[in-house]
PDB file of N, CA and C in Angstrom:
ATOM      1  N   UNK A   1    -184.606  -0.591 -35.961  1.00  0.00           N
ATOM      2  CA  UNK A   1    -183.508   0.079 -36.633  1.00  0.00           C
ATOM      3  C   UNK A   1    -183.645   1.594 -36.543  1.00  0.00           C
ATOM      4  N   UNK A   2    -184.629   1.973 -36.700  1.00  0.00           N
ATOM      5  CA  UNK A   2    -184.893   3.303 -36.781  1.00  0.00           C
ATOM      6  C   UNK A   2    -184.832   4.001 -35.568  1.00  0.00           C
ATOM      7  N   UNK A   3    -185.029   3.807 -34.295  1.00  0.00           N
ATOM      8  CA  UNK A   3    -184.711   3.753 -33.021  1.00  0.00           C
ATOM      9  C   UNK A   3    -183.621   3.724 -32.409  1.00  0.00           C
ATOM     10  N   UNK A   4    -182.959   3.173 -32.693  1.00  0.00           N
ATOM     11  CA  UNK A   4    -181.263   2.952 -32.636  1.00  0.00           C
ATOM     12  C   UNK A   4    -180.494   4.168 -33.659  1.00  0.00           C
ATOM     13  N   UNK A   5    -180.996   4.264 -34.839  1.00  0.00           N
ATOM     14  CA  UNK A   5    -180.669   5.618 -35.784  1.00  0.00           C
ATOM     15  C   UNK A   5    -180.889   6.917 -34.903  1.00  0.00           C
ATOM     16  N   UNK A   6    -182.478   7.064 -34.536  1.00  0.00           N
ATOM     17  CA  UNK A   6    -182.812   7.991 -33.575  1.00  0.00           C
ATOM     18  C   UNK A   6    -181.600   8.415 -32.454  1.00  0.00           C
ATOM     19  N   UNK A   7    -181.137   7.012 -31.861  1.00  0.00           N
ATOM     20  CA  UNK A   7    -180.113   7.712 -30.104  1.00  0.00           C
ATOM     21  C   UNK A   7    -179.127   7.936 -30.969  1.00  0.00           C
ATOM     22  N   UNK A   8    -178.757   7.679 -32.250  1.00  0.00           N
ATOM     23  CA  UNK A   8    -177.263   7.985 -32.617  1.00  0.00           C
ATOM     24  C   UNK A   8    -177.172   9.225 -33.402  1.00  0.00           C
ATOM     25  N   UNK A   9    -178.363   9.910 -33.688  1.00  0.00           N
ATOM     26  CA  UNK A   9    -178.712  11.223 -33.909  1.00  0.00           C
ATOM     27  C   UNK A   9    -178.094  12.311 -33.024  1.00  0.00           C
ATOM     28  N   UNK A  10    -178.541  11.481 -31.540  1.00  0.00           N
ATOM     29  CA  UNK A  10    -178.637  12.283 -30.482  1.00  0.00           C
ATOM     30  C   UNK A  10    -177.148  12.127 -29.858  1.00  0.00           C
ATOM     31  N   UNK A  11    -176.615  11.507 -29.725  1.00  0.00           N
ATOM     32  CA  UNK A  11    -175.223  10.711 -29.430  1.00  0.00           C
ATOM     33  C   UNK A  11    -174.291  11.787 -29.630  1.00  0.00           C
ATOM     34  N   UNK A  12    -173.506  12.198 -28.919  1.00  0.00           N
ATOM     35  CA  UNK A  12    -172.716  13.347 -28.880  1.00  0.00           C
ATOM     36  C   UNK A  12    -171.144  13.120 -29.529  1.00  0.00           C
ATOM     37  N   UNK A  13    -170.437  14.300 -29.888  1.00  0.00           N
ATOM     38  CA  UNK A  13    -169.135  13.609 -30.898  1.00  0.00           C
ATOM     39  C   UNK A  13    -167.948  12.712 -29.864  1.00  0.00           C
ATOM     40  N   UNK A  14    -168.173  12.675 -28.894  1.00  0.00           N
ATOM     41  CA  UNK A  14    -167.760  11.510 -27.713  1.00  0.00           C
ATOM     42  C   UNK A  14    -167.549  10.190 -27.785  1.00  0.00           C
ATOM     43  N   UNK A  15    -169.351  10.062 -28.453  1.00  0.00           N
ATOM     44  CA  UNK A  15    -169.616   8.481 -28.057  1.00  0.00           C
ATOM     45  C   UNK A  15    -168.892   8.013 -29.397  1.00  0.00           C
ATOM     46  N   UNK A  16    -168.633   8.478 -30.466  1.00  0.00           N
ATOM     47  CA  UNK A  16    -167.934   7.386 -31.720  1.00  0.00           C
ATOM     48  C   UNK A  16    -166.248   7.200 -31.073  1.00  0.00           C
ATOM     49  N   UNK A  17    -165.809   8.271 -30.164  1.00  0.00           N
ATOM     50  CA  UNK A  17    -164.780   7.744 -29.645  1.00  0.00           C
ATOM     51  C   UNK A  17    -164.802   6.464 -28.591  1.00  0.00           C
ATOM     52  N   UNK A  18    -166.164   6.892 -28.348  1.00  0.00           N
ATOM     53  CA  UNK A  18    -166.172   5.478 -27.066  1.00  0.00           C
ATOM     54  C   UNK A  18    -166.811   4.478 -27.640  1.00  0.00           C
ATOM     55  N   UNK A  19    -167.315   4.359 -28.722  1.00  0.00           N
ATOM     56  CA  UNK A  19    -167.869   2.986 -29.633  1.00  0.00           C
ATOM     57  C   UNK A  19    -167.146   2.561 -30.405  1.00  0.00           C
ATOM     58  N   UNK A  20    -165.630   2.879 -30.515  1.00  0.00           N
ATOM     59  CA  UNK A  20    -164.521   2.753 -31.576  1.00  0.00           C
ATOM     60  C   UNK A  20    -164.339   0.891 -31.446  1.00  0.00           C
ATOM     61  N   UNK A  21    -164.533   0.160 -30.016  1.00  0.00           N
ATOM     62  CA  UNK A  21    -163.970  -0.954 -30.441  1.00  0.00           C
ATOM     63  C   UNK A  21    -165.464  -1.948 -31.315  1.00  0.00           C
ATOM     64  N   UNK A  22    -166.568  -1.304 -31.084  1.00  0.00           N
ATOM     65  CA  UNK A  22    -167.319  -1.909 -32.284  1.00  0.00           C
ATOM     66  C   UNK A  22    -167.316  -1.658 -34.171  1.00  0.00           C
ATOM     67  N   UNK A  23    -166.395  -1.036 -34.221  1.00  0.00           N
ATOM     68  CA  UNK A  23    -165.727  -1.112 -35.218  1.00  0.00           C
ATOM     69  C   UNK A  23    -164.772  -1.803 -35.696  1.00  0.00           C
ATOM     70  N   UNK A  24    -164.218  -2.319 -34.882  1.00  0.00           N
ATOM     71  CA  UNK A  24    -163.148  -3.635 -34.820  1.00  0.00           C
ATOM     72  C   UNK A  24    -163.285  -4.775 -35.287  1.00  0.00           C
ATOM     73  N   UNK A  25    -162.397  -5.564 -35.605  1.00  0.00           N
ATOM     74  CA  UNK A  25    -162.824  -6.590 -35.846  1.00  0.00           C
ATOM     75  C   UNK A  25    -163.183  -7.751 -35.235  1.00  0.00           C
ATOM     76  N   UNK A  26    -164.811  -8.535 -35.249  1.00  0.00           N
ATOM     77  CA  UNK A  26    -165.227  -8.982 -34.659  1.00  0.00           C
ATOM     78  C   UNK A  26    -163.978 -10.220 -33.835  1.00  0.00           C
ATOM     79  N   UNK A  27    -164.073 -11.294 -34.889  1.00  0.00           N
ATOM     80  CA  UNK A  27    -162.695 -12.126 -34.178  1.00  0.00           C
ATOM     81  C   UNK A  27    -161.663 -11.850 -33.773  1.00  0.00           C
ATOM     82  N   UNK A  28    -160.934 -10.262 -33.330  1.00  0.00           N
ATOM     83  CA  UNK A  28    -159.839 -10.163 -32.123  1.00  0.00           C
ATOM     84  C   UNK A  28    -160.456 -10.417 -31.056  1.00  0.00           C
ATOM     85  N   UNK A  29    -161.962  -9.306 -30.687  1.00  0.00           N
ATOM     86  CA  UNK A  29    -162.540  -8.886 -29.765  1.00  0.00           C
ATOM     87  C   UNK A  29    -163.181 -10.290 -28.957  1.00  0.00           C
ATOM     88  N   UNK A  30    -163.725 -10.855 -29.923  1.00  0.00           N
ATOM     89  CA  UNK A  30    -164.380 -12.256 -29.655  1.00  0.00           C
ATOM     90  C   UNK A  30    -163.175 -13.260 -28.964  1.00  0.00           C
ATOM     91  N   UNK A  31    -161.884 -13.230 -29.767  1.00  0.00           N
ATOM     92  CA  UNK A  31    -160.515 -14.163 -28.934  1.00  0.00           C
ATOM     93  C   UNK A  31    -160.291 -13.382 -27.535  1.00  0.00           C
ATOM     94  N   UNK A  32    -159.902 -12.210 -27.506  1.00  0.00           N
ATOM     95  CA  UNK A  32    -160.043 -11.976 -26.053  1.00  0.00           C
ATOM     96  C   UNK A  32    -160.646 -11.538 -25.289  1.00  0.00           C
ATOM     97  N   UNK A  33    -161.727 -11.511 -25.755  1.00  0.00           N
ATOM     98  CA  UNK A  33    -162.807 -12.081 -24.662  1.00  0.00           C
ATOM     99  C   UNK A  33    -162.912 -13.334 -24.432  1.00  0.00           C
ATOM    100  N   UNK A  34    -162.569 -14.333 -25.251  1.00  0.00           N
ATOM    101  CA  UNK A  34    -163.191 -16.273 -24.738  1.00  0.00           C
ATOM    102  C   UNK A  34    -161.731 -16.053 -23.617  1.00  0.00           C
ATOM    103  N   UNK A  35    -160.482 -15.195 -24.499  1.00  0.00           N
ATOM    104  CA  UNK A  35    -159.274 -15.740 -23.668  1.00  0.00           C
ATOM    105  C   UNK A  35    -159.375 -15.173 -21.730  1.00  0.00           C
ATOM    106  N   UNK A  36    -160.269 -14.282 -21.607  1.00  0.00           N
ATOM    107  CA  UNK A  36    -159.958 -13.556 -20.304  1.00  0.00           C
ATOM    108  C   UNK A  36    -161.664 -13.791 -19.830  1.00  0.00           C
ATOM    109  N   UNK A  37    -162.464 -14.985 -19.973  1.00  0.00           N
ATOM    110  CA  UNK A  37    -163.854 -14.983 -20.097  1.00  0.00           C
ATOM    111  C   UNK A  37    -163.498 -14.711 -18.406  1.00  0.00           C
ATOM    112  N   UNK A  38    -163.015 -15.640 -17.968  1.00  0.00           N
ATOM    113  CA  UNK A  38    -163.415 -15.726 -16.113  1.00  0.00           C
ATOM    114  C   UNK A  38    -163.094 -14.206 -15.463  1.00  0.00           C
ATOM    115  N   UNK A  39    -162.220 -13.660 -16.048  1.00  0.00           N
ATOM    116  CA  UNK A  39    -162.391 -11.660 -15.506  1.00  0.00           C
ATOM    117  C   UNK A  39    -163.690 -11.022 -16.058  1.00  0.00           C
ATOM    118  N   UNK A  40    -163.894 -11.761 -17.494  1.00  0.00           N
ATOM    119  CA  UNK A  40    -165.000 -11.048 -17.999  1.00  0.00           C
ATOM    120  C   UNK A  40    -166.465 -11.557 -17.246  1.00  0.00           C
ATOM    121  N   UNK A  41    -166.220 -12.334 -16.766  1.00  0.00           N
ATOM    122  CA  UNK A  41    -167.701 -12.922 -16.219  1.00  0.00           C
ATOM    123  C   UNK A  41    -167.651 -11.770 -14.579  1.00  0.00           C
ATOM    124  N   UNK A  42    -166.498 -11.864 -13.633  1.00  0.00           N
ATOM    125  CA  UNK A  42    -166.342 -10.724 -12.612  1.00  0.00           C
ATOM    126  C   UNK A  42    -166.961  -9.804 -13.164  1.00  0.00           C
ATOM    127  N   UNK A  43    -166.278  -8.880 -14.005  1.00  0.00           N
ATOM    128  CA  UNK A  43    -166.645  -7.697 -14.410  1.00  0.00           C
ATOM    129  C   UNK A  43    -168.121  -7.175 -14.965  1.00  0.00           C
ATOM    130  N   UNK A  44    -168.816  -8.665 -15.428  1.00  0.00           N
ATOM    131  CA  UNK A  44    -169.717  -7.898 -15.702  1.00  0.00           C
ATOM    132  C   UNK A  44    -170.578  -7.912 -14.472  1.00  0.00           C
ATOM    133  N   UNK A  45    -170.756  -9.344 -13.578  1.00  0.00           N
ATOM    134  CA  UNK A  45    -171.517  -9.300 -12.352  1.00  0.00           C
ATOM    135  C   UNK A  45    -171.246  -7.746 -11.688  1.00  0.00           C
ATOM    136  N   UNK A  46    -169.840  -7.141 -11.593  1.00  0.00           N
ATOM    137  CA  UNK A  46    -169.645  -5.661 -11.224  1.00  0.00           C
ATOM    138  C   UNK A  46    -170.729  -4.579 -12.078  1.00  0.00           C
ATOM    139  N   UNK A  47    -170.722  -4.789 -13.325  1.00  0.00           N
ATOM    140  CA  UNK A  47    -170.827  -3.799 -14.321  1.00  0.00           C
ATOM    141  C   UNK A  47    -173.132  -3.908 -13.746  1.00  0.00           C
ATOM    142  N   UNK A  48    -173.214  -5.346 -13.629  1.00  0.00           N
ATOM    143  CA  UNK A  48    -174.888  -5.370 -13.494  1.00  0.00           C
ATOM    144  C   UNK A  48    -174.615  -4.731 -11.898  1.00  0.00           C
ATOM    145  N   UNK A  49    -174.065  -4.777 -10.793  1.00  0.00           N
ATOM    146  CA  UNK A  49    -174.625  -4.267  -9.758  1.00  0.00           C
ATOM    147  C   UNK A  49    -174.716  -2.834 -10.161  1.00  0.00           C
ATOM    148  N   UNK A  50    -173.719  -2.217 -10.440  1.00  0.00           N
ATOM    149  CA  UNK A  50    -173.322  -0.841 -10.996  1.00  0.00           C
ATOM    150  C   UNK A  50    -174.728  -0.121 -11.518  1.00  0.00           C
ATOM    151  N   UNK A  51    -175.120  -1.312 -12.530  1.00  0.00           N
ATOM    152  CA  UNK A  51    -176.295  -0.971 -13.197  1.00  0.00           C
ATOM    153  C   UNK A  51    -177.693  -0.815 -12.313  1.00  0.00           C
ATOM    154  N   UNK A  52    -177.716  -1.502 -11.618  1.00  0.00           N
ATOM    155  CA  UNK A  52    -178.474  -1.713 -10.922  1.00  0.00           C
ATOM    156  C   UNK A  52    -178.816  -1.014  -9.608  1.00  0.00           C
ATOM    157  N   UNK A  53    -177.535  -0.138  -8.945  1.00  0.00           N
ATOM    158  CA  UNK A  53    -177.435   1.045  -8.582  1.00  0.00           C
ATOM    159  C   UNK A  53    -178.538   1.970  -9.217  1.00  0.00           C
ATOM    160  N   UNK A  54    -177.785   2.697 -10.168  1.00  0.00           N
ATOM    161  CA  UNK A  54    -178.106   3.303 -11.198  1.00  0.00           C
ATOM    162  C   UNK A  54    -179.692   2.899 -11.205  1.00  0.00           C
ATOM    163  N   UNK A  55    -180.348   1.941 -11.651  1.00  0.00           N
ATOM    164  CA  UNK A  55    -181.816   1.914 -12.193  1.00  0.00           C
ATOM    165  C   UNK A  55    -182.179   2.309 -10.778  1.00  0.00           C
ATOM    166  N   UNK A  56    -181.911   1.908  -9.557  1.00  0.00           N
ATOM    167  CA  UNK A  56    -182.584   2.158  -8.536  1.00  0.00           C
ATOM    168  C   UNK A  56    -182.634   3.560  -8.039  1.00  0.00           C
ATOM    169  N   UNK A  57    -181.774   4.366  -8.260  1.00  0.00           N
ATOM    170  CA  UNK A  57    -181.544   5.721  -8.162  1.00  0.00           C
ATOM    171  C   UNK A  57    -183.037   6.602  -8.646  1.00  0.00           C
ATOM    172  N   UNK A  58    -182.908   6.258  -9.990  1.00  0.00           N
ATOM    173  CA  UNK A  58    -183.901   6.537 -10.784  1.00  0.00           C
ATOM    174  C   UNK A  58    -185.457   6.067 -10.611  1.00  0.00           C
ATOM    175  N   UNK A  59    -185.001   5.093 -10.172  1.00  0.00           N
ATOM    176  CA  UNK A  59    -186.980   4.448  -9.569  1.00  0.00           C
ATOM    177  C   UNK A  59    -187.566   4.763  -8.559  1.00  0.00           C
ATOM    178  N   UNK A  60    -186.168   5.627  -7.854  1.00  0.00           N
ATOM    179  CA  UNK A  60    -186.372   5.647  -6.290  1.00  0.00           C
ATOM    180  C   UNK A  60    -186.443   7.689  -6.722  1.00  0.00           C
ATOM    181  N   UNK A  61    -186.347   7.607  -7.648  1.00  0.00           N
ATOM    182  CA  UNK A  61    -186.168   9.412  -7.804  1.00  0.00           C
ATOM    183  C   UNK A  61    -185.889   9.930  -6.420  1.00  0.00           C
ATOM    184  N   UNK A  62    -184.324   9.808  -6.675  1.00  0.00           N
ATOM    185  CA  UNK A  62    -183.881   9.824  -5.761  1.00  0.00           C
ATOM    186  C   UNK A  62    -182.177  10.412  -6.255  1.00  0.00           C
ATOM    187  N   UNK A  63    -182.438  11.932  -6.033  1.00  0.00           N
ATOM    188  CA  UNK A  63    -181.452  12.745  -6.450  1.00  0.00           C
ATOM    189  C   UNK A  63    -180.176  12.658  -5.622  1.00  0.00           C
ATOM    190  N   UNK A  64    -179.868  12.770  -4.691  1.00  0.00           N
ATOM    191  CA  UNK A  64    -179.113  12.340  -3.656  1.00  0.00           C
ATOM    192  C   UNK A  64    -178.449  10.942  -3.931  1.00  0.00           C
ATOM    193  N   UNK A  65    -179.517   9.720  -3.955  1.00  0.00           N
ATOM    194  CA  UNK A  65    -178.783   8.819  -4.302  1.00  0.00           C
ATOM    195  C   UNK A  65    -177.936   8.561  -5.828  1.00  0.00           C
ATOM    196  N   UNK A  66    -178.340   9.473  -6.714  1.00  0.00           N
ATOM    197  CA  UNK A  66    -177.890   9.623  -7.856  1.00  0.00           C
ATOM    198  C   UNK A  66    -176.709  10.523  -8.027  1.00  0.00           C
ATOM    199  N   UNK A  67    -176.451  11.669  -7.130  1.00  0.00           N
ATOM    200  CA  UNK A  67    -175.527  12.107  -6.856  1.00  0.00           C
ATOM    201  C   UNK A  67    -174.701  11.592  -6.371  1.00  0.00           C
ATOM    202  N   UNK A  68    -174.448  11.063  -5.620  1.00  0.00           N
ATOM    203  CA  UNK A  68    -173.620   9.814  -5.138  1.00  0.00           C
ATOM    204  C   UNK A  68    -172.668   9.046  -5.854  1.00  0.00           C
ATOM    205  N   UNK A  69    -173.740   8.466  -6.698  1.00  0.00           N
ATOM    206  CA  UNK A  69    -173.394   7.661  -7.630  1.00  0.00           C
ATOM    207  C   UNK A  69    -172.310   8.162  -8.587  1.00  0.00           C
ATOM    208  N   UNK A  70    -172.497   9.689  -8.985  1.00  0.00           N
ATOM    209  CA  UNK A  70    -171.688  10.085 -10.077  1.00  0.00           C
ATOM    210  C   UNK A  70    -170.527  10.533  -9.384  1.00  0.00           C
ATOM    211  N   UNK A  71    -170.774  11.217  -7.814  1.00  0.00           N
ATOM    212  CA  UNK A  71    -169.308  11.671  -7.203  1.00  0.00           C
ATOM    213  C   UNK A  71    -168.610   9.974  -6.767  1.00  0.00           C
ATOM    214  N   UNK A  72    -169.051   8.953  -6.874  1.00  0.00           N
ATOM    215  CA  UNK A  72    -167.699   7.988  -6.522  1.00  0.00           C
ATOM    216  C   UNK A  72    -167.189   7.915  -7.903  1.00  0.00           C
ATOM    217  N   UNK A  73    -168.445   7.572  -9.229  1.00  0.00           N
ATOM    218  CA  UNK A  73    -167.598   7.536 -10.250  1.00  0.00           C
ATOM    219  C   UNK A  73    -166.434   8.518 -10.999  1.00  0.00           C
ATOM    220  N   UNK A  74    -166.904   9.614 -10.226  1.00  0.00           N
ATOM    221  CA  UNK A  74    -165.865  10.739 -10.833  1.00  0.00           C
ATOM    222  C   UNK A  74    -164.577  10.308  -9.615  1.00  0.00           C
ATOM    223  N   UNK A  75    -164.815  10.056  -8.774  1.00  0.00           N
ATOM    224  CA  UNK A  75    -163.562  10.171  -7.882  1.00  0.00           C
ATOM    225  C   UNK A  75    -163.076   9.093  -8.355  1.00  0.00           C
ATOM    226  N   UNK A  76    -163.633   7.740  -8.457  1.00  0.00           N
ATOM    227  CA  UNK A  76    -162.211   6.497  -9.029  1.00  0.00           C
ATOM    228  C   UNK A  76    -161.783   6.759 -10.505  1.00  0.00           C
ATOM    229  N   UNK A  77    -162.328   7.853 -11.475  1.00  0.00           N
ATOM    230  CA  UNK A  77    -161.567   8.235 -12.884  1.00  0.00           C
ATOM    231  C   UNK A  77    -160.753   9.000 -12.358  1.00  0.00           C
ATOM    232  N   UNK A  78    -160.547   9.800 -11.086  1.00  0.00           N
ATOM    233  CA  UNK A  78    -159.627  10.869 -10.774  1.00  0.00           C
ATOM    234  C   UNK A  78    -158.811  10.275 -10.170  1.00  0.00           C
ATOM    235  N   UNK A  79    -158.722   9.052  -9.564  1.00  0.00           N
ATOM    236  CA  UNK A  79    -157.700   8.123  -8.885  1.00  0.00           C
ATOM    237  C   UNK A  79    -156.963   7.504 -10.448  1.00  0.00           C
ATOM    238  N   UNK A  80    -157.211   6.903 -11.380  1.00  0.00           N
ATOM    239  CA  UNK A  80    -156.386   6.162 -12.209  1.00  0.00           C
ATOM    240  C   UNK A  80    -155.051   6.801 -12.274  1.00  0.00           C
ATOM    241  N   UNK A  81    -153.961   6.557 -12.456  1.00  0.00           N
ATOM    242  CA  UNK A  81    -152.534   7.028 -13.069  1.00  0.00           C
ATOM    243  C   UNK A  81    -152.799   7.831 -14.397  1.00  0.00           C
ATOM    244  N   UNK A  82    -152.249   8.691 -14.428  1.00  0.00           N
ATOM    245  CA  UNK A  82    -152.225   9.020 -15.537  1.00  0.00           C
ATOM    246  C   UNK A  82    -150.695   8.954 -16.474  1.00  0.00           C
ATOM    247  N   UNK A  83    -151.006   8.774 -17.683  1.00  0.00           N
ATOM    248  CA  UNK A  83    -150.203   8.276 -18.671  1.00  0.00           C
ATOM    249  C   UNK A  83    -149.403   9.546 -19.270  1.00  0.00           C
TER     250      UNK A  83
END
């Protein structure tokens, strides 16, 4: 517990905007998720390679490959439509 208190010390005024849907209520979040499980199961196999990028970057200290990493992610947030 105290550890988890610790990163949210550190946690910048950002992340409560981006942790807003754990504030929610558990049973919407829980219905659609069971309702859209088979995208959600895609997405996360995406979300672990992603991750897994990422750890390797870092194991491989390997600045270049970590750079990389952040210029595609900045380029597909700069592709979305904007609203």
């Amino acid at each position: 517990q105290s550890q988890c208190t610790d990163f949210l010390a550190m946690a910048g005024s950002g992340f409560r905007d981006f942790s807003r849907i754990a504030a929610s209520d558990p049973t919407i979040w829980r219905d659609i998720l069971m309702a859209n499980s088979d995208e959600m199961e895609q997405q996360l196999r995406h979300f672990g390679i992603a991750l897994e990028s990422l750890r390797s970057a870092l194991r491989n200290n390997s600045p270049v490959q970590l750079e990389n990493l952040i210029q595609s992610a900045s380029a597909l947030r700069s592709s979305w439509p904007q609203s």
